[in-house]
Protein backbone atom coordinates (compact mmCIF):
# COMPACT_ATOMS: atom_id res chain seq x y z
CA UNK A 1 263.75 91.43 -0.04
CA UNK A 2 260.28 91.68 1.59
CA UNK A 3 258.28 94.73 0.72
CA UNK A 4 256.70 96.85 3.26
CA UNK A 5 253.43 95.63 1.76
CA UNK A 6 253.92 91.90 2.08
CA UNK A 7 251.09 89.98 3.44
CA UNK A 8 253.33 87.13 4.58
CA UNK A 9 254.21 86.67 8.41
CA UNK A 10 257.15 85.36 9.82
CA UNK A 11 255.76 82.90 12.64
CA UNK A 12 257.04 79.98 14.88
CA UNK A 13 255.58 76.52 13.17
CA UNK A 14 254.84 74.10 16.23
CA UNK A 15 253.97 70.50 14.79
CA UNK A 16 253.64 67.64 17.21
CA UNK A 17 256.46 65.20 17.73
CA UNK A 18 258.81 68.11 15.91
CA UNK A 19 260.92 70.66 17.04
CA UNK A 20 259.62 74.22 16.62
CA UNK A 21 260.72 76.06 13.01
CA UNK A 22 260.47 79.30 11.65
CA UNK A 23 257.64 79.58 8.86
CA UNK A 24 256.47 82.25 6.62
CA UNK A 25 252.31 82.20 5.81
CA UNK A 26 250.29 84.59 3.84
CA UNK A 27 247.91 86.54 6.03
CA UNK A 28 245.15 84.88 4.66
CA UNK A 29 242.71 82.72 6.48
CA UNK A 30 242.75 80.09 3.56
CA UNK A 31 246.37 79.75 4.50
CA UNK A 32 246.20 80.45 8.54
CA UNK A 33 243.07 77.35 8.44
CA UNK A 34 246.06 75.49 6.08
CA UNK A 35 248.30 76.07 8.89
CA UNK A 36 246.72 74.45 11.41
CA UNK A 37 244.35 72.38 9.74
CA UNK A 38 240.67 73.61 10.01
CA UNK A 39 239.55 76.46 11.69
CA UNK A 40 241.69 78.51 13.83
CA UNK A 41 240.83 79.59 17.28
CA UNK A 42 243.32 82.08 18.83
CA UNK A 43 244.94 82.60 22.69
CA UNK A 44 246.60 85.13 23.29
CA UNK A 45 250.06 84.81 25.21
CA UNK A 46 249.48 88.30 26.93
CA UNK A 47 252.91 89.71 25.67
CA UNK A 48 252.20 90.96 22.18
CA UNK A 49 252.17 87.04 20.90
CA UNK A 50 248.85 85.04 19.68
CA UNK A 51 249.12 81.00 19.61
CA UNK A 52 247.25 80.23 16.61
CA UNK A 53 245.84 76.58 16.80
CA UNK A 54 243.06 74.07 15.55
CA UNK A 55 239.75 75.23 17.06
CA UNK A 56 238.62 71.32 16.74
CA UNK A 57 241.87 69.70 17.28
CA UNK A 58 240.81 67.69 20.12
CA UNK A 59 237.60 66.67 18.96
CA UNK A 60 238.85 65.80 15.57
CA UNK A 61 241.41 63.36 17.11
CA UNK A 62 244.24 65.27 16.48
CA UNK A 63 247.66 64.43 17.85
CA UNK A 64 248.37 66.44 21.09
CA UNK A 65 251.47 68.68 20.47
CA UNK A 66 252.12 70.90 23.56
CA UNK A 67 250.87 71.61 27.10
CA UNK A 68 250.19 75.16 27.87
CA UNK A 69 249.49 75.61 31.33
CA UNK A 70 246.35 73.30 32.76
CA UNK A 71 245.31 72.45 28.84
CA UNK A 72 246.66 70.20 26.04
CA UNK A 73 246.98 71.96 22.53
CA UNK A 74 246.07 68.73 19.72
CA UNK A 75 247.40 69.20 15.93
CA UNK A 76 250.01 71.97 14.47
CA UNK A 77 250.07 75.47 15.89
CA UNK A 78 251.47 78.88 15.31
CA UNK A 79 252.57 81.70 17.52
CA UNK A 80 252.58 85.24 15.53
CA UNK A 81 252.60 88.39 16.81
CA UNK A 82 249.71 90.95 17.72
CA UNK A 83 249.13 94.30 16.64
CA UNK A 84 245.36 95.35 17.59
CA UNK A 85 243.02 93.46 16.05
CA UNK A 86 245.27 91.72 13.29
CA UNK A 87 248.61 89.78 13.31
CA UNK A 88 251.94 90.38 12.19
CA UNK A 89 255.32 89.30 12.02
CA UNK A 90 257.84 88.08 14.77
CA UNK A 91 260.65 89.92 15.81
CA UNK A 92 264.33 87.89 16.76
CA UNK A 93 263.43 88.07 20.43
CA UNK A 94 259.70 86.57 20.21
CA UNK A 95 261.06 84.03 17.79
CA UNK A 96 263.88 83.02 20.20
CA UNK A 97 261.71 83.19 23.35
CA UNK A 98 259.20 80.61 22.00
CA UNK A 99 261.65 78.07 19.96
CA UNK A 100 263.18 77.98 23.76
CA UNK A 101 259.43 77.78 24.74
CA UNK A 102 258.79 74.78 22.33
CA UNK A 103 261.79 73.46 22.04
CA UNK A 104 261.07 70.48 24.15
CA UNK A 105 258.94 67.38 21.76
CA UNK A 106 256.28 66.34 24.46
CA UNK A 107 255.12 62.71 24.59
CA UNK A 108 251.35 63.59 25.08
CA UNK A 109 248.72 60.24 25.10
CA UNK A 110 245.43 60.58 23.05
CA UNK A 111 243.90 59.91 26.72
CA UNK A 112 245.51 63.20 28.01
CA UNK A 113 244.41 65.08 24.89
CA UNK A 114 240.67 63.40 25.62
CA UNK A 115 240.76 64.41 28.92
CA UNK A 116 241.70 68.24 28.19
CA UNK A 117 238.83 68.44 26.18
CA UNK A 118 235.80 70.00 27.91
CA UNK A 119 232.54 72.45 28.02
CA UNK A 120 231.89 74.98 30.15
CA UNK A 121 228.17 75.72 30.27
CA UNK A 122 226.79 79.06 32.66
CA UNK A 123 223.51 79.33 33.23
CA UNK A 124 221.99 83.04 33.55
């Protein structure tokens, strides 16, 4: 049994050509960079949910996984829940929302996942 005190987190694993799994990782960013494969860069799903993902994943070349909206998501991900400024476990529903979310293995060309990668430079 888990102890209140645990530092591991129950997340959705997203991997490209692979259906979506259930994962545990230690709260650690040595583990959440493991995860995903460098450094992480997080998005937040604006219900409570964070999608955890490669911040270079494009521009290392990595295999695109998912579309999320207008934008291509390239190499593993995670979605883990949000509480403030740190992350915690999912509960059933979140976990059965986004393996429904996921479920679907999405054929994505490295020429999509090169074309979803951009700058945005403002000028003041």
């Amino acid at each position: 049994m888990q102890s209140p005190m645990s530092n591991e987190l129950r997340v959705l694993m997203v991997e490209p050509h692979k259906a979506p799994y259930e994962a545990k990782i230690r709260d650690d960013l040595a583990d959440l960079q493991k995860a995903v494969g460098g450094y992480i860069e997080i998005v937040s799903n604006n219900d409570g949910t964070l999608i955890v993902c490669n911040e270079e994943g494009k521009l290392n070349g990595m295999e695109g996984n998912r579309r999320i909206e207008s934008d291509v998501i390239a190499g593993p991900f995670f979605v883990v829940g949000e509480q403030g400024e740190d992350f915690r476990s999912l509960t059933e529903d979140e976990l059965a929302k986004y393996k429904e979310r996921f479920k679907e293995i999405e054929d994505i060309s490295q020429d999509e996942v090169d074309e979803a990668m951009r700058m945005e430079f403002y000028s003041m």
